[in-house]
Protein backbone atom coordinates (compact mmCIF):
# COMPACT_ATOMS: atom_id res chain seq x y z
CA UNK A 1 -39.66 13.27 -30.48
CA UNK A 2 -39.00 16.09 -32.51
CA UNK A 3 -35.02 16.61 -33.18
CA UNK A 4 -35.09 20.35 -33.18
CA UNK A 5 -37.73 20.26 -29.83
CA UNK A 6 -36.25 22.71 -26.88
CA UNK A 7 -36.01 20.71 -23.53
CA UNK A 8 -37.35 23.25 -20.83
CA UNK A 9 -35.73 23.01 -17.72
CA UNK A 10 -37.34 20.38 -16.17
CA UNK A 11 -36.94 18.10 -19.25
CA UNK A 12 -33.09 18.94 -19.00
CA UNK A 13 -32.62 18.74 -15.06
CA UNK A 14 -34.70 15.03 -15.23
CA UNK A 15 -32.94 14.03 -18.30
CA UNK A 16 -29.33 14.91 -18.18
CA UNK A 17 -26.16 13.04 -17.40
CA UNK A 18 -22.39 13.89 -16.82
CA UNK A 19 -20.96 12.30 -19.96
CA UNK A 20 -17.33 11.22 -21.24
CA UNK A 21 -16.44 11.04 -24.60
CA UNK A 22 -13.66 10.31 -26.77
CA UNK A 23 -12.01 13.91 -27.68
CA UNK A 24 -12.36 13.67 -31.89
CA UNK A 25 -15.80 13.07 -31.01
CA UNK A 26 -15.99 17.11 -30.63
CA UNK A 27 -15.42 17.90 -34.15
CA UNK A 28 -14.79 21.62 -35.64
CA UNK A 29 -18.67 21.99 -36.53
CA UNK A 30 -20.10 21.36 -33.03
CA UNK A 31 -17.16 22.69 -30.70
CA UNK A 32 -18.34 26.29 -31.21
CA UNK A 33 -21.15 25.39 -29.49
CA UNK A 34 -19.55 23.45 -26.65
CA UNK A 35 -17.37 26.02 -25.12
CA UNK A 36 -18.57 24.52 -21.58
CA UNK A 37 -17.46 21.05 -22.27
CA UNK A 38 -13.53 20.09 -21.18
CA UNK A 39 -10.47 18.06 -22.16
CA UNK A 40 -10.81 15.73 -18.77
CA UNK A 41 -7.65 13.79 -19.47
CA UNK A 42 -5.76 12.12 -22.79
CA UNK A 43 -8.42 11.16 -24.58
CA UNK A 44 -11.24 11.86 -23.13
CA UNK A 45 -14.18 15.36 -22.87
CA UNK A 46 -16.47 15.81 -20.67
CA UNK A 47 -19.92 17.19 -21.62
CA UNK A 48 -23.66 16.88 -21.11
CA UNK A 49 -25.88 14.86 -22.55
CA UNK A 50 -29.37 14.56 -22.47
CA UNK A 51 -31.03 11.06 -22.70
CA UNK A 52 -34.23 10.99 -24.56
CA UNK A 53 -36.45 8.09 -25.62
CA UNK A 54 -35.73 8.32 -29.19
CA UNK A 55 -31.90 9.45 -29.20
CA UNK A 56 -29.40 11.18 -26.60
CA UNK A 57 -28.24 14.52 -27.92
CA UNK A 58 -25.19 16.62 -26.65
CA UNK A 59 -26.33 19.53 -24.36
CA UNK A 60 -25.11 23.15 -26.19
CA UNK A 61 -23.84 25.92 -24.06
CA UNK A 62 -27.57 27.75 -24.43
CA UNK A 63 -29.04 24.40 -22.92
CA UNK A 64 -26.60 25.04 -20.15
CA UNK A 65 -27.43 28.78 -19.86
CA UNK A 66 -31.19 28.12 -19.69
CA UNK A 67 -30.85 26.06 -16.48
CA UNK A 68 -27.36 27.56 -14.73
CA UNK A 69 -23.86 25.18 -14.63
CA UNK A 70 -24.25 24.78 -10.75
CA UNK A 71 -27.94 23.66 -10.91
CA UNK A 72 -27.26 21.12 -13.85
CA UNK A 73 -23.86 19.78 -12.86
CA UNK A 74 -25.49 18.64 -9.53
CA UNK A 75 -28.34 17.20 -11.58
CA UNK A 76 -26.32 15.58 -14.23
CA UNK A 77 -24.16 13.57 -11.33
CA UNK A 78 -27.26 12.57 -9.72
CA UNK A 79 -28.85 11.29 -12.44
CA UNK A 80 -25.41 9.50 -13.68
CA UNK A 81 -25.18 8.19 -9.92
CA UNK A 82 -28.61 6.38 -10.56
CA UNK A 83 -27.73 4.41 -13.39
CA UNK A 84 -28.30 0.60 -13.06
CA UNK A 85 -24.94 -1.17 -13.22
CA UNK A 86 -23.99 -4.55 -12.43
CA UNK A 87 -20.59 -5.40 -10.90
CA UNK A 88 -18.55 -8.62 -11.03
CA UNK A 89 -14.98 -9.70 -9.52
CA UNK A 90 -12.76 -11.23 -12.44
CA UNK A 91 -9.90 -12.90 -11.21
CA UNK A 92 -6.71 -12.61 -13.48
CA UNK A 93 -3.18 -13.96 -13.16
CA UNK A 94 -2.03 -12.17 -9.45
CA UNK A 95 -4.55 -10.00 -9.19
CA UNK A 96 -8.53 -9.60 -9.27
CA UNK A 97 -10.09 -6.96 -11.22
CA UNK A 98 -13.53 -5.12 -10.53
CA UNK A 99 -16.39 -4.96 -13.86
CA UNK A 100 -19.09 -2.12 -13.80
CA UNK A 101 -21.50 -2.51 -16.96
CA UNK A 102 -24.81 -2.16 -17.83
CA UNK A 103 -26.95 -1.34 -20.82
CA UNK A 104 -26.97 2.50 -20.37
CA UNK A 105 -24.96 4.81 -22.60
CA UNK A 106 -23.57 6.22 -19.35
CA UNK A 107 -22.32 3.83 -17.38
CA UNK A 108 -18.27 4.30 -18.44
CA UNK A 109 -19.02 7.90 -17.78
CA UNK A 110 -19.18 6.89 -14.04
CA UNK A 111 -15.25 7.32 -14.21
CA UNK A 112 -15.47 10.43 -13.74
CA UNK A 113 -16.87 10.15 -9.94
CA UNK A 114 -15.19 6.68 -9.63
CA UNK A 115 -14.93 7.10 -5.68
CA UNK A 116 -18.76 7.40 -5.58
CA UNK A 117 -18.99 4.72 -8.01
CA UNK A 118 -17.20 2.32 -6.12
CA UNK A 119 -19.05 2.73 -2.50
CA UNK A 120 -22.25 2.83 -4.31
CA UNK A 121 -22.09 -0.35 -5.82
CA UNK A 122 -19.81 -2.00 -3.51
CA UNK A 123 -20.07 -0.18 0.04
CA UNK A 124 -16.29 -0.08 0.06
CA UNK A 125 -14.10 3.03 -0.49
CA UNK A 126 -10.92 3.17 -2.93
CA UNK A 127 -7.85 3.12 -1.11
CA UNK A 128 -5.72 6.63 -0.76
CA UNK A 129 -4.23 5.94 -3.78
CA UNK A 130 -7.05 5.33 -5.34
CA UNK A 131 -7.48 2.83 -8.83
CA UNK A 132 -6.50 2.28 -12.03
CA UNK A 133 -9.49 2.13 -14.35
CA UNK A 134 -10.50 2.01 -18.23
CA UNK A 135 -13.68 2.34 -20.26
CA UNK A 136 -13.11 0.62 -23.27
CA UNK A 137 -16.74 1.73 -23.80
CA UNK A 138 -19.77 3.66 -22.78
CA UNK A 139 -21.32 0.29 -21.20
CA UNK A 140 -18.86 -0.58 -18.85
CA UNK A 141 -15.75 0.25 -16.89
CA UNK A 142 -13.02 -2.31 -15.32
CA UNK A 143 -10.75 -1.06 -12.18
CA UNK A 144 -8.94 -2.29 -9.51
CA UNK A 145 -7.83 -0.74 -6.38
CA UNK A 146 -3.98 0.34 -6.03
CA UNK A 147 -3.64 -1.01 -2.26
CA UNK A 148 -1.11 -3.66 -3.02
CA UNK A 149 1.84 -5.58 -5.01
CA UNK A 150 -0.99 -7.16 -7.27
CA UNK A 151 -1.20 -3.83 -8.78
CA UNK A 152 1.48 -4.44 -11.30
CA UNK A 153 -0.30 -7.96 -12.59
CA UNK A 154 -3.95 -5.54 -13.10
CA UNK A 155 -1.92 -3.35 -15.33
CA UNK A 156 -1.35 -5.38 -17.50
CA UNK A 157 -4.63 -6.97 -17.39
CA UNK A 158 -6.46 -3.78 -17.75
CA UNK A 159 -4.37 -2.88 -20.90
CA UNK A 160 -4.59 -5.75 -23.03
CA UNK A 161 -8.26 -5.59 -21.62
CA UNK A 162 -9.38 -1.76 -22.89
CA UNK A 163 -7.40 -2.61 -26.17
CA UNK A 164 -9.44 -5.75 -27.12
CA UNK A 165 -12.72 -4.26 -25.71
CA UNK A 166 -12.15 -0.65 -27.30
CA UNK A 167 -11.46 -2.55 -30.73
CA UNK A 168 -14.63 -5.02 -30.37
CA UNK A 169 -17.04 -2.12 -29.77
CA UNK A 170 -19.76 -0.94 -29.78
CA UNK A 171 -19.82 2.60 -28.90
CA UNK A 172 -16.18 2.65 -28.10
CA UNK A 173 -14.85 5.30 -25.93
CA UNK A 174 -11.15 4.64 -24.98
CA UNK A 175 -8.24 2.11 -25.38
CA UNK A 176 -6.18 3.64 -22.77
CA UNK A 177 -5.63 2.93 -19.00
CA UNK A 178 -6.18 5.96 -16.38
CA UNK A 179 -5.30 6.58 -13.07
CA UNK A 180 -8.07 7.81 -11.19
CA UNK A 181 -6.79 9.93 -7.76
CA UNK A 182 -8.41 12.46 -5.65
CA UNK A 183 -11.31 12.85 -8.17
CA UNK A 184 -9.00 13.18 -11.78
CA UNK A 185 -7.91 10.75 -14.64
CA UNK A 186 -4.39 10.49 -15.25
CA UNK A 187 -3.74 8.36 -18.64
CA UNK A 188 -0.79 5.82 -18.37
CA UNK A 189 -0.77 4.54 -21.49
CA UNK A 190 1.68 6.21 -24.28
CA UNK A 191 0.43 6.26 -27.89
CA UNK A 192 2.47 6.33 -30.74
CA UNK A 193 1.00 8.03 -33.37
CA UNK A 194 3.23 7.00 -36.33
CA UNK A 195 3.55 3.52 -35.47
CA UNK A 196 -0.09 3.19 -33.43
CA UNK A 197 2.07 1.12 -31.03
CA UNK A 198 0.66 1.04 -27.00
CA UNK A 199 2.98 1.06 -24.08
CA UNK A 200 2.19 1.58 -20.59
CA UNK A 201 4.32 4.35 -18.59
CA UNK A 202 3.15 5.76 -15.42
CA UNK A 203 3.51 8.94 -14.02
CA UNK A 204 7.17 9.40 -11.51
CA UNK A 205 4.46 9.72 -8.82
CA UNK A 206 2.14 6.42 -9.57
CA UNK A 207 5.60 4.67 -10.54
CA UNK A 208 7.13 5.35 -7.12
CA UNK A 209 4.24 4.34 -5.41
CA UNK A 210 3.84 1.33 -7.33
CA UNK A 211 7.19 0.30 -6.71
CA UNK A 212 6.61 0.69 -2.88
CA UNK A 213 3.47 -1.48 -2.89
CA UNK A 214 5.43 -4.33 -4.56
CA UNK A 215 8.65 -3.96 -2.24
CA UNK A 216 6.11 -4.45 0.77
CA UNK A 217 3.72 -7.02 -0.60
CA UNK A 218 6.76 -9.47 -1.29
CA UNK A 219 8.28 -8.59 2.31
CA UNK A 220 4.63 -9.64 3.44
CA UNK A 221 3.78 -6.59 4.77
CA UNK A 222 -0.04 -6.33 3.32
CA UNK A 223 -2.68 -9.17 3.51
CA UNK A 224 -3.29 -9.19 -0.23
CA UNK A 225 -6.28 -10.74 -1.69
CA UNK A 226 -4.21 -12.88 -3.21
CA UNK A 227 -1.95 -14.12 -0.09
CA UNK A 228 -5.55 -14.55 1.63
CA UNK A 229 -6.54 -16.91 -0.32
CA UNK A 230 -2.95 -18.66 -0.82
CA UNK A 231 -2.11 -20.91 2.21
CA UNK A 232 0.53 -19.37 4.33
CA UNK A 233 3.67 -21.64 4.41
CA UNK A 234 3.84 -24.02 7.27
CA UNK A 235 6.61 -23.91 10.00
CA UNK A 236 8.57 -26.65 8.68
CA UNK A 237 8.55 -25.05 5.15
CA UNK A 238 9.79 -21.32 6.61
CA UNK A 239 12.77 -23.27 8.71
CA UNK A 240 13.78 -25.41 5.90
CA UNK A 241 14.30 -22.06 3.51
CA UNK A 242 16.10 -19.82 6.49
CA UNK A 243 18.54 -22.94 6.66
CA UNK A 244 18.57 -23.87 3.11
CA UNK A 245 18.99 -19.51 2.56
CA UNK A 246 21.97 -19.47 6.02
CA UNK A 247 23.72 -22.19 4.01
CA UNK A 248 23.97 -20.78 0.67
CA UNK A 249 25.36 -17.64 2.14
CA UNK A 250 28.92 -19.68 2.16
CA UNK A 251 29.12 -19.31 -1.21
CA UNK A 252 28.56 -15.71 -1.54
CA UNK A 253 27.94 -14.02 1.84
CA UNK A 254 27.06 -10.69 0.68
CA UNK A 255 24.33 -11.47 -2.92
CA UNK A 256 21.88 -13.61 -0.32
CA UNK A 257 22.31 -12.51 3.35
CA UNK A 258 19.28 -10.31 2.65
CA UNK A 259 16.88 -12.76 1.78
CA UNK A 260 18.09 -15.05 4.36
CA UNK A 261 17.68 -11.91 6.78
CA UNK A 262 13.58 -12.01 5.11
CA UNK A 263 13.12 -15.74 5.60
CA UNK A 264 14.53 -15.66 9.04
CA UNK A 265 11.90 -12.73 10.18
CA UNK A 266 9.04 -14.49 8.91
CA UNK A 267 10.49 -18.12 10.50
CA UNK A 268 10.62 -15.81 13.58
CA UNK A 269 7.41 -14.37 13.36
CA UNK A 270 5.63 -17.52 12.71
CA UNK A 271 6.80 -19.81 15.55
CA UNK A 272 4.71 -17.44 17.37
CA UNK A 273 1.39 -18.59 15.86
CA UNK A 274 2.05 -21.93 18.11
CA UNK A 275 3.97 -20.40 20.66
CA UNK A 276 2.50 -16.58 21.04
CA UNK A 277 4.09 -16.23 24.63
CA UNK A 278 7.60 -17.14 23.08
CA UNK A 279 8.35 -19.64 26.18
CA UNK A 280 10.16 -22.32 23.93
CA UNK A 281 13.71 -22.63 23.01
CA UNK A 282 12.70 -23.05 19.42
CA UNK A 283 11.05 -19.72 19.09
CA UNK A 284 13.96 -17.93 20.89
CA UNK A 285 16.35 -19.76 18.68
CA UNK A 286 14.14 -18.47 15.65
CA UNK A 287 14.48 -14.80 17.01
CA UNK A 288 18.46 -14.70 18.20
CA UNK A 289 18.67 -15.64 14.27
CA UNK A 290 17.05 -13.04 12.87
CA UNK A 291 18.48 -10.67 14.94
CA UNK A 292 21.92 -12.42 13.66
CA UNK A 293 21.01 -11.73 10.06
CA UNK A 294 19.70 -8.60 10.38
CA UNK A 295 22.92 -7.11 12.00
CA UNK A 296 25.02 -9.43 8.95
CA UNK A 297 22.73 -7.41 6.60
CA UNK A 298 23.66 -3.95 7.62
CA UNK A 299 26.89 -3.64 10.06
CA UNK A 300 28.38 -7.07 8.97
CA UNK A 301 29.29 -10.32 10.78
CA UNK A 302 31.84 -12.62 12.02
CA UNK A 303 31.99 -15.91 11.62
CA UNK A 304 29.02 -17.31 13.64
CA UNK A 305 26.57 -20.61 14.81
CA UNK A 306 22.53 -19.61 13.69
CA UNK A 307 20.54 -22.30 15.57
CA UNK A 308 17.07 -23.18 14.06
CA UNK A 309 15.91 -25.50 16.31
CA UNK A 310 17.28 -28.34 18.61
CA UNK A 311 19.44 -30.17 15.98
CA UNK A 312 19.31 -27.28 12.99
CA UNK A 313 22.42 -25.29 12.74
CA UNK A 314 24.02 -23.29 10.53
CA UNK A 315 27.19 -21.47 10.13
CA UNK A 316 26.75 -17.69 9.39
CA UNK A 317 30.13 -16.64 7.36
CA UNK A 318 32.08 -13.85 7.50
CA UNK A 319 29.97 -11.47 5.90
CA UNK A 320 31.15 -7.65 4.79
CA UNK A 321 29.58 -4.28 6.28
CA UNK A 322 27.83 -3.39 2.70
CA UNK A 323 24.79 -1.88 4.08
CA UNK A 324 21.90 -2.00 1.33
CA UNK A 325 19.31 1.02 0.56
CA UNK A 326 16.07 -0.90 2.23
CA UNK A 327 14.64 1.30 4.66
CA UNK A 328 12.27 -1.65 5.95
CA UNK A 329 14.50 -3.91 6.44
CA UNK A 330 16.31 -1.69 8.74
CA UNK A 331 13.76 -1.08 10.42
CA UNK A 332 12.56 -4.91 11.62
CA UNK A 333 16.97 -5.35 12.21
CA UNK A 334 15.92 -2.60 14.89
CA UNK A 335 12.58 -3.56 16.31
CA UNK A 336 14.61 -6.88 16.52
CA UNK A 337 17.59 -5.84 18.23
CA UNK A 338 15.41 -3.57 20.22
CA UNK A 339 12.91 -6.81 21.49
CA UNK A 340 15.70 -9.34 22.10
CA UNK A 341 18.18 -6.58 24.34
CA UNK A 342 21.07 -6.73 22.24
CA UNK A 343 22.18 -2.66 22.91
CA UNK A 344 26.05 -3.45 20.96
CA UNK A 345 23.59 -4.40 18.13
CA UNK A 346 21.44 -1.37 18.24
CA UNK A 347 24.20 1.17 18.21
CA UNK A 348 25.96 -0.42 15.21
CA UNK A 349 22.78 -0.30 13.38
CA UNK A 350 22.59 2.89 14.36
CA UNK A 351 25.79 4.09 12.97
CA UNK A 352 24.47 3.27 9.09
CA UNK A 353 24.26 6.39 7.48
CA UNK A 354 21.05 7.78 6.40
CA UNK A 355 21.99 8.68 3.21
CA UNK A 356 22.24 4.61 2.16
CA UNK A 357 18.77 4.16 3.48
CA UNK A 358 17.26 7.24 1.84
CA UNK A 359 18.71 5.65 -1.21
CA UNK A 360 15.29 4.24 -1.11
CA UNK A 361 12.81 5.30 -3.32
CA UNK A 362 10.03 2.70 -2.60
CA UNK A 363 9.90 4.38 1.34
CA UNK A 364 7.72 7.84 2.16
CA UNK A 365 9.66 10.44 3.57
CA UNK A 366 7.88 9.35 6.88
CA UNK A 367 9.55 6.68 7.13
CA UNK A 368 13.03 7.87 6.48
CA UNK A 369 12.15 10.89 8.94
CA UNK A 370 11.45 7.41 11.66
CA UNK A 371 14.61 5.80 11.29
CA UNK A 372 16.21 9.60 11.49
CA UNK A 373 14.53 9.44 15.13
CA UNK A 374 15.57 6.38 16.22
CA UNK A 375 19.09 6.76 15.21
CA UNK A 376 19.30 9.96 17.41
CA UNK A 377 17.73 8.53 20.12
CA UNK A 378 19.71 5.77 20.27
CA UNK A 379 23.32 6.86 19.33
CA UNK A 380 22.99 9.41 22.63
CA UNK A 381 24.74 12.59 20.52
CA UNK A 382 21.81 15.50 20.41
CA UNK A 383 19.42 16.46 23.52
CA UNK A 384 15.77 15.05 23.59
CA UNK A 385 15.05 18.40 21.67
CA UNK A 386 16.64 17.01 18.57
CA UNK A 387 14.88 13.85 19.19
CA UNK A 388 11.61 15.43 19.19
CA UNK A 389 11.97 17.55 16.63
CA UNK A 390 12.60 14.24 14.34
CA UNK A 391 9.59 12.59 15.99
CA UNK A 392 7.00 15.87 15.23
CA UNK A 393 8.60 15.89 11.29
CA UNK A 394 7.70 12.13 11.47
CA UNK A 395 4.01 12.87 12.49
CA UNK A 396 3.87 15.28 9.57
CA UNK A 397 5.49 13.67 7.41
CA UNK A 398 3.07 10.71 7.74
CA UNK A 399 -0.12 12.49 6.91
CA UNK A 400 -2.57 11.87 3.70
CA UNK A 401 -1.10 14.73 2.03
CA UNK A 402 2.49 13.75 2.29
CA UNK A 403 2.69 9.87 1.69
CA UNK A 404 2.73 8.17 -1.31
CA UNK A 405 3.80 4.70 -1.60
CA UNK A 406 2.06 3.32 1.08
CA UNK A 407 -1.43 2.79 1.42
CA UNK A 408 -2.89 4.64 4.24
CA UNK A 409 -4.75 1.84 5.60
CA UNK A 410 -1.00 0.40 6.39
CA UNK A 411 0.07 3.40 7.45
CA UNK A 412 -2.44 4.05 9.93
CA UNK A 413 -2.55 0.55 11.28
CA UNK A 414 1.00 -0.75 11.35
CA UNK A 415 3.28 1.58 10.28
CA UNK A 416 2.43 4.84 12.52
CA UNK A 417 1.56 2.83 15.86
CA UNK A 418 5.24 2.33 17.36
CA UNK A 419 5.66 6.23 16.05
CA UNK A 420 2.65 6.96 18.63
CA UNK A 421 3.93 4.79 21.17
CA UNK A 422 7.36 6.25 20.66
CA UNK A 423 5.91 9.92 21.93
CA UNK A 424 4.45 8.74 24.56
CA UNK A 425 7.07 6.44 25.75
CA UNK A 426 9.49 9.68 25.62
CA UNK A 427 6.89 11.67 27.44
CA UNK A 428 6.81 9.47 30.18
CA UNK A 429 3.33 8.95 30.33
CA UNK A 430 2.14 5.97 31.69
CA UNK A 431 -1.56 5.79 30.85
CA UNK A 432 -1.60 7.34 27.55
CA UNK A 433 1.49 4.74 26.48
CA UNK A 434 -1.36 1.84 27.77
CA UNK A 435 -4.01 3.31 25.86
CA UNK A 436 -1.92 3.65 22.77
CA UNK A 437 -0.58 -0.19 23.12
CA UNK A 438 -4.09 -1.26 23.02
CA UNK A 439 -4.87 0.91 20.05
CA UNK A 440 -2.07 -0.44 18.37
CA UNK A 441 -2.71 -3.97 19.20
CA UNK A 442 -6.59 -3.60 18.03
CA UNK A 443 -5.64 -2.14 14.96
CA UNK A 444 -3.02 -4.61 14.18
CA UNK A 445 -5.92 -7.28 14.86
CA UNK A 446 -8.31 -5.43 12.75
CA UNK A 447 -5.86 -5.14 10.06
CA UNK A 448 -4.77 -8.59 9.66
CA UNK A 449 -7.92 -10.09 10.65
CA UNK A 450 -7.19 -13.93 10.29
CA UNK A 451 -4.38 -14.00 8.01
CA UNK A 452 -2.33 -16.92 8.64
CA UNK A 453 1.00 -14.67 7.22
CA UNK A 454 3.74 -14.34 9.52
CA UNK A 455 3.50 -10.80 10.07
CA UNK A 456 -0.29 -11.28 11.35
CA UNK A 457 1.38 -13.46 14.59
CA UNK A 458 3.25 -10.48 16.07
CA UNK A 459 2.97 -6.22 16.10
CA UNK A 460 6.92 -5.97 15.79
CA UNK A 461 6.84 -2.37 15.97
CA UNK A 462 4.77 -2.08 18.74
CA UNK A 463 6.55 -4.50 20.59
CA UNK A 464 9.84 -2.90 19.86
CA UNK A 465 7.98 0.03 21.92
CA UNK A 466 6.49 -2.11 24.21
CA UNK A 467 9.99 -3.54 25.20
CA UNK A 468 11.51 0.04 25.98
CA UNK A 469 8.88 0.97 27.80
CA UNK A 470 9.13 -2.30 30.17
CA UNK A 471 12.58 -1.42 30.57
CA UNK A 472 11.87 1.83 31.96
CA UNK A 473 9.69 1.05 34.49
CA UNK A 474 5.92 1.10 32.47
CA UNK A 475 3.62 -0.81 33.45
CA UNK A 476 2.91 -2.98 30.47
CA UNK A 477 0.23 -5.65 30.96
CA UNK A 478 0.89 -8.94 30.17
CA UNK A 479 -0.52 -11.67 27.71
CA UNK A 480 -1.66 -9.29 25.31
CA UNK A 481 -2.65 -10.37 21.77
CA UNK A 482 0.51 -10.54 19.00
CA UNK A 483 3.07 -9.49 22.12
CA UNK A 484 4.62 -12.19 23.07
CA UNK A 485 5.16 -12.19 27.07
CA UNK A 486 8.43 -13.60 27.46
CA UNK A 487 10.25 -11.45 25.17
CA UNK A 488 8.57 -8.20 26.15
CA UNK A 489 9.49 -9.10 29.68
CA UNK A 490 13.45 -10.70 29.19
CA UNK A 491 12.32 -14.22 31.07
CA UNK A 492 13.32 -15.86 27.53
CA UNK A 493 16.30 -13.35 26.48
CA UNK A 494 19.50 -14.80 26.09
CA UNK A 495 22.88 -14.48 24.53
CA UNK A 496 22.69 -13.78 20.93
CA UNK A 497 26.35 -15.38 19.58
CA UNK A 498 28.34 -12.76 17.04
CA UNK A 499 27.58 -9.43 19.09
């Protein structure tokens, strides 16, 4: 084909794709003519190209002109959308990674609509937060979704990936790593210039959400890939670590009682996998120690018995009132307390100040705006006014637009449900509080699916809710999936030593 041809409009509608390129790659000569084409992100233009069977040439702005910007935009992404790519899981170290490639010039270019991308080729959406991704050239693209803790091991990947890939060529196009959320690309990799050195450093936005993903994916909050398809420790392996973690609290009660107070919740939690009614003394043993803990974590502790099972006991020390800044954990001390009756408990926990816990920074504002609610509810000193007014800044704060550490998909299915049973519970409503249960329990179901983890054996939250409302007079069914009966309904409450 002739170089110096004129594509009409149909040649240029049929033939042209959205294209990235690396930014020196609009030089001084040609930028006069490609006032339409835009600085995307560090690193990176975005033009129009037009794919022809001898070469692909750059579109110029009279190319655009000739067919209007709406018209060929909406061709160009339909035309990159039908690009034949192949995509592959590769599993690194803690995390898996997702590989689009293909022989077309275009395919890294599909970073630009990476959402679309994505469901195309996969029929799954990108999380809220959307993915990191990099396009170490214009044949493929790597990402990998930011909806967990195994987002700091792909980071890493991905860099030392685009850097070896970008350097092997052909047709490079970038050596950094982007962020790609709510349709833009965010670079997070730092270049110096003199030295040519790389470093990876996030955005305060990305970094704070990062940092919340880990905090819950090591509490065992999400069901990662990666704890999917690692075997969920057995019984005997989560009591031998709450008593091995109880015990070494002698030698410095205040440096461990936190992790003891995270071992004991998940021994808790996962004596209800065999026992999901809570009817033996083992169980209830299991839960009057993590209540234990979780007031020793936060209010303090005398000296106290912990009983793990029939002959497993351990001596809780004195342990100081040296509440931490972890938001979470306060929260399961309270849906603890809350489940198991102990009201001396609650109001202590109550009386932490919010300023320690919004010390936080891996927790959304909604979160902080939940325990803000609960702690005037409880402690009894404003009117039900004040307590809605918390509750309705909770709702809003909880929204798409708001949160960002959490992934939505946890928000929507764990986190906001005892929120929604909360405002109906104060409402008084009987039916809508039943219809909200069973929401809560199906999502908590749907969200776990058949995750062995500890947290997949009981809707703490929900139950928390659940128990108030049994103890005002609601009508709360019994034998309901991950509520276990005879806690929701006191048969297998008893004294919890220390109070």
């Amino acid at each position: 084909m002739n170089p110096d041809h004129t594509p009409d409009t149909d040649e240029l509608l049929r033939g042209t794709y959205a294209r990235l390129l690396p930014a020196d790659a609009i030089t001084a000569e040609i930028a006069g003519s490609l006032r339409y084409a835009r600085l995307v992100a560090d690193g990176l233009v975005f033009a129009y190209a037009l794919d022809r069977p001898t070469d692909v040439r750059l579109l110029t702005d009279p190319d655009v002109e000739r067919v209007g910007l709406e018209e060929l935009g909406r061709a160009a992404y339909e035309n990159l959308m039908r690009v034949p790519v192949t995509h592959e899981e590769v599993p690194v170290e803690g995390a898996i990674l997702h590989s689009l490639y293909g022989d077309s010039h275009f395919v890294g270019s599909q970073a630009l609509f990476l959402s679309a991308a994505v469901r195309q080729v996969t029929g799954e959406s990108l999380p809220h937060a959307g993915a990191l991704v990099v396009m170490p050239s214009r044949h493929n693209l790597v990402y990998h979704p930011i909806a967990d803790g195994t987002v700091v091991d792909a980071v890493n990947a991905l860099a030392a990936y685009a850097l070896g890939a970008y350097e092997d060529g052909p047709g490079a196009l970038s050596p950094r790593v982007y962020w790609w959320h709510r349709g833009s690309l965010t670079s997070i990799t730092f270049i110096d210039e003199g030295t040519r050195s790389f470093s990876v450093q996030p955005p305060p936005e990305l970094l704070g959400l990062m940092k919340g993903l880990v905090r819950l994916d090591r509490a065992g909050r999400l069901a990662t890939r990666a704890a999917a398809t690692a075997p969920a420790p057995g019984l005997a392996e989560l009591t031998r670590a709450t008593a091995e973690s109880i015990a070494g609290l002698s030698r410095d009660p205040a440096a461990g009682v936190g992790d003891a107070f995270a071992s004991a919740v998940a021994h808790a939690l996962a004596h209800c996998a065999a026992d999901p009614r809570a009817a033996g003394i083992d169980t209830w043993d299991a839960w009057a120690t993590a209540v234990q803990l979780g007031s020793a974590l936060f209010t303090g502790a005398r000296p106290q018995e912990c009983r793990l099972g029939e002959d497993l006991v351990r001596q809780l020390p004195t342990t100081p009132a040296a509440p931490p800044a972890d938001a979470r954990a306060w929260l399961d001390a309270l849906y603890l307390a809350i489940v198991c009756r102990e009201d001396d408990r609650i109001r202590r926990l109550c009386q932490v100040p919010l300023e320690t816990l919004r010390q936080d920074d891996s927790a959304d504002t909604y979160v902080l705006c939940w325990i803000d609610t609960l702690r005037t509810f409880f402690s009894g000193r404003d009117s039900m006014d004040g307590v809605v007014e918390k509750l309705v800044a909770t709702m809003k704060a909880s929204g798409p637009d708001e949160v960002t550490c959490a992934p939505m998909e946890f928000v929507n299915a764990i986190d906001y449900q005892p929120v929604a049973l909360f405002h109906r519970l104060i409402a008084r409503d009987h039916d809508s509080f039943a219809e909200a249960l069973a929401e809560a329990l199906t999502e908590h179901g749907a969200y776990w699916g058949e995750s062995a983890a500890p947290r997949a054996q009981v809707a703490l939250g929900a139950l928390a809710m659940a128990s108030l409302a049994f103890d005002y007079g609601f009508p709360v069914a019994p034998d309901r999936p991950h509520l276990p009966r005879y806690l929701l309904n006191r048969e297998r409450i008893e004294q919890i030593p220390g109070a």
